[in-house]
Protein backbone atom coordinates (compact mmCIF):
# COMPACT_ATOMS: atom_id res chain seq x y z
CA UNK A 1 110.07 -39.95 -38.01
CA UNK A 2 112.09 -41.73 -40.97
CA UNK A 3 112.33 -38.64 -42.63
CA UNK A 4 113.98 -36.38 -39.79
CA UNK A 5 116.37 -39.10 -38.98
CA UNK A 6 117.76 -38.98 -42.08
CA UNK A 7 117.16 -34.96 -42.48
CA UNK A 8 119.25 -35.11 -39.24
CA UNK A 9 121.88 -37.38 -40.56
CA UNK A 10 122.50 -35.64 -43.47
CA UNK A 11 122.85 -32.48 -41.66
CA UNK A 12 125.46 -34.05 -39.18
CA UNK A 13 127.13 -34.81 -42.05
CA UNK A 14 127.60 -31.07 -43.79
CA UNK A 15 128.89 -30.40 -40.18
CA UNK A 16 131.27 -32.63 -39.76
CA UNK A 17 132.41 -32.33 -43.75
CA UNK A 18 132.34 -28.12 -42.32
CA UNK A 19 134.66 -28.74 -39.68
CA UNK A 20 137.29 -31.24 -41.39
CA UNK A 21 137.47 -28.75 -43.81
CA UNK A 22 138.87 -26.07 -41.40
CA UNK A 23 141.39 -28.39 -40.26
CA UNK A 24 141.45 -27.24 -36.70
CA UNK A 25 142.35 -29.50 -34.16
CA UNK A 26 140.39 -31.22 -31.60
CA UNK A 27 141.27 -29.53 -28.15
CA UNK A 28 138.36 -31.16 -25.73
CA UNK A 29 140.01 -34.69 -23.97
CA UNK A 30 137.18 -36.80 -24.27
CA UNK A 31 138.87 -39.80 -21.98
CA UNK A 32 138.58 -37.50 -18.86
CA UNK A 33 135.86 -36.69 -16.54
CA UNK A 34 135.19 -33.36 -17.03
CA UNK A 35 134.32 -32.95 -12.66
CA UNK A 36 137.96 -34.25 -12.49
CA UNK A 37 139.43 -31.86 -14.30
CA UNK A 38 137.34 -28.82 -13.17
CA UNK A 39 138.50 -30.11 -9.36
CA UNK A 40 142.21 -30.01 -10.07
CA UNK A 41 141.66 -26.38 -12.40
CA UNK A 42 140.35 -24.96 -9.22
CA UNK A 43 143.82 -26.74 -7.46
CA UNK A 44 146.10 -25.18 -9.37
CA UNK A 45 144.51 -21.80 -9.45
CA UNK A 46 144.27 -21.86 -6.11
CA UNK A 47 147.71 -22.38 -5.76
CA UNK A 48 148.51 -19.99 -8.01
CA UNK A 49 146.81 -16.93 -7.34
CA UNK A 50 144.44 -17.20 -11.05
CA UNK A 51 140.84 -18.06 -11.49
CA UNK A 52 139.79 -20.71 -14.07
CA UNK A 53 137.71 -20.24 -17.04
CA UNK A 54 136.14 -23.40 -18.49
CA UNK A 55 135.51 -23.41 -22.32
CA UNK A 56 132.49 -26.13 -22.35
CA UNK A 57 131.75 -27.39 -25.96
CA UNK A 58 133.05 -30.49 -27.72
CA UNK A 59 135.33 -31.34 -30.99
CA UNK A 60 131.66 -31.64 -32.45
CA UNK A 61 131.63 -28.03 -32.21
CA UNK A 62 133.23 -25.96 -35.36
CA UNK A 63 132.96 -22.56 -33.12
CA UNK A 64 134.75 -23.95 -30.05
CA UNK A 65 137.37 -25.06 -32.14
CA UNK A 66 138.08 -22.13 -33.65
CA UNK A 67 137.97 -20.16 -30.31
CA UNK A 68 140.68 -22.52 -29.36
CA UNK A 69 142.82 -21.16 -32.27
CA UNK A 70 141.68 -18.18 -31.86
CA UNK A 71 142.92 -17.24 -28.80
CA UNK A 72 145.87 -20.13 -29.05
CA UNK A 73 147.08 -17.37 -32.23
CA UNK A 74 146.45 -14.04 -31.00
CA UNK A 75 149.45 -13.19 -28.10
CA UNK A 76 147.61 -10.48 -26.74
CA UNK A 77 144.98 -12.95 -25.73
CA UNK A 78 147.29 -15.81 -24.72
CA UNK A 79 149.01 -13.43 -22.39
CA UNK A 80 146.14 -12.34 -20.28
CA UNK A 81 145.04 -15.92 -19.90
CA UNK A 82 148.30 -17.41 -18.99
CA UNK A 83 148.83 -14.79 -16.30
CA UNK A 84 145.50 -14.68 -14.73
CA UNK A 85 143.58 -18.20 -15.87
CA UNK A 86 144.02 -22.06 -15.77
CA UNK A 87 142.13 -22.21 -19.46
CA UNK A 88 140.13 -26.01 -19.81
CA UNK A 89 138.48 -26.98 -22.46
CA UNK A 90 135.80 -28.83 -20.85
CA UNK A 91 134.01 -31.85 -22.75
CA UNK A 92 130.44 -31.59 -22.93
CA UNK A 93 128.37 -34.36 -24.65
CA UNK A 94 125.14 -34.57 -23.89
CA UNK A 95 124.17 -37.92 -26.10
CA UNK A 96 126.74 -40.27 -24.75
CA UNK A 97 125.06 -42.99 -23.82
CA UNK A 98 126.82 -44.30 -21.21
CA UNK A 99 126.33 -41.87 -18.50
CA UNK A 100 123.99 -39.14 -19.45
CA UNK A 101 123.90 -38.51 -15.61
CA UNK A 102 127.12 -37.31 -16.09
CA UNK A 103 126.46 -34.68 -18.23
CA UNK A 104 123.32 -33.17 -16.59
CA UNK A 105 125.57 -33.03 -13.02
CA UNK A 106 128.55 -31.05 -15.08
CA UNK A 107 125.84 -28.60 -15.96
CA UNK A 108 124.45 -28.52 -12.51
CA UNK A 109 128.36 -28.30 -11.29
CA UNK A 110 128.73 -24.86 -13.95
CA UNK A 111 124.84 -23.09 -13.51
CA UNK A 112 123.59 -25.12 -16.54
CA UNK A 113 125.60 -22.44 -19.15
CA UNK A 114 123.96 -24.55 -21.81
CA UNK A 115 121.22 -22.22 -22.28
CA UNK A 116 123.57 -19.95 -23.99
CA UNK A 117 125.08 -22.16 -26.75
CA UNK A 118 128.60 -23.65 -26.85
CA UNK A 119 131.47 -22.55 -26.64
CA UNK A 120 129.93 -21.09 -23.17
CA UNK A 121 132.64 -19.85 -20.93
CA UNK A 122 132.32 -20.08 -17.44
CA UNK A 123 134.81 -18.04 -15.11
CA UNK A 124 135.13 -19.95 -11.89
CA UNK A 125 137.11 -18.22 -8.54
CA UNK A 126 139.99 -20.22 -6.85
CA UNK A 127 137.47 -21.97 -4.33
CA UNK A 128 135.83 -22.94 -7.62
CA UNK A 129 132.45 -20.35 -7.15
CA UNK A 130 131.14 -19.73 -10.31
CA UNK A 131 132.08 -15.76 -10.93
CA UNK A 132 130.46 -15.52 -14.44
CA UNK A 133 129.03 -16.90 -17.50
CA UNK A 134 129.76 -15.78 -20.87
CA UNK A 135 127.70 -15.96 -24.50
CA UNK A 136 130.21 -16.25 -26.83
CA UNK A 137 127.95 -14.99 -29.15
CA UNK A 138 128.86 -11.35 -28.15
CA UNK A 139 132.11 -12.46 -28.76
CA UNK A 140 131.85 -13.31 -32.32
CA UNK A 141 132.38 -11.63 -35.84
CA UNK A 142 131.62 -13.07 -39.10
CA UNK A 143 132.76 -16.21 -39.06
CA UNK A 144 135.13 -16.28 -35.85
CA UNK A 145 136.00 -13.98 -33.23
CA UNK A 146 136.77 -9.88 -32.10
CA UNK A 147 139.98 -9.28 -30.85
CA UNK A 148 138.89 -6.59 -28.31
CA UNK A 149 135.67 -8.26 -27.36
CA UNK A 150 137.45 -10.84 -26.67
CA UNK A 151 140.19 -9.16 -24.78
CA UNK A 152 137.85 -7.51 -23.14
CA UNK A 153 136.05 -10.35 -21.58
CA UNK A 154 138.97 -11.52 -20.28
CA UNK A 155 140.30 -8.58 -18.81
CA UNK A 156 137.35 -7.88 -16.81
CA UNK A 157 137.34 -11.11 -15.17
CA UNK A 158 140.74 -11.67 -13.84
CA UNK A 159 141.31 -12.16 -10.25
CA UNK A 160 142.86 -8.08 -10.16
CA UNK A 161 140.09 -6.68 -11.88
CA UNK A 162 137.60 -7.92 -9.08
CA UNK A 163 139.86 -6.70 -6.53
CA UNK A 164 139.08 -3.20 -7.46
């Protein structure tokens, strides 16, 4: 048991080493309650005629941080989510231990998309009905993201495409 704490600690470590060295900055509020903010996303996009698509991971997360930049860099992208999306980044942390309830009811709240990894993106309606859940593996390439997968995934969720 001594031995895989420390294996684990160690390992923690190379990740967090991994992700200082990228420099990318943290993007998931970790002060808010994640229900909160979900509640006024599907507000706003209600109000505003755009669904809401929820990028669940954590700053602990190297790959949700550079999705973040990804998309926050590439105008193609930001453009189709600014006109059809209210884009969270919602906090997911499973081993706080001060409400671990918390966690399992935000997973409840989005059809438990941990299964797939993080980031997981899940594309919510304006009544706040889950529409779809998204690997980001099949979004990936080498060591960050496909423009057009990307795009893609995007396009064919926004509130005109499932009109048609």
């Amino acid at each position: 048991m001594k031995k895989t704490m420390i294996a684990a600690g160690l390992l923690l470590m190379v990740c967090m080493a991994a992700w200082a060295q990228e420099g990318l900055p943290r993007v998931y509020d970790e002060t808010i309650d994640p229900m909160v903010q979900i509640e006024q996303a599907v507000g706003e996009a209600a109000k505003t005629n755009r669904f809401v698509v929820c990028q669940v991971g954590g700053n602990w997360c190297p790959w949700c941080l550079r999705f973040a930049d990804f998309v926050r860099n590439d105008a193609a992208i930001s453009k189709v989510i600014d006109e059809n999306f209210v884009y969270i980044h919602v906090n997911y942390n499973p081993r706080k231990k001060d409400n671990p309830e918390r966690a399992q009811a935000l997973m409840h709240r989005l059809g438990n998309p941990a299964r797939f990894g993080f980031p997981v993106f899940v594309v919510l309606d304006e009544q706040g009905r889950i529409l779809h859940t998204q690997d980001s593996s099949f979004l990936e390439e080498g060591k960050g993201y496909n423009h057009d997968r990307v795009l893609r995934f995007f396009r064919c969720w926004t509130p005109k495409a499932m009109e048609d």
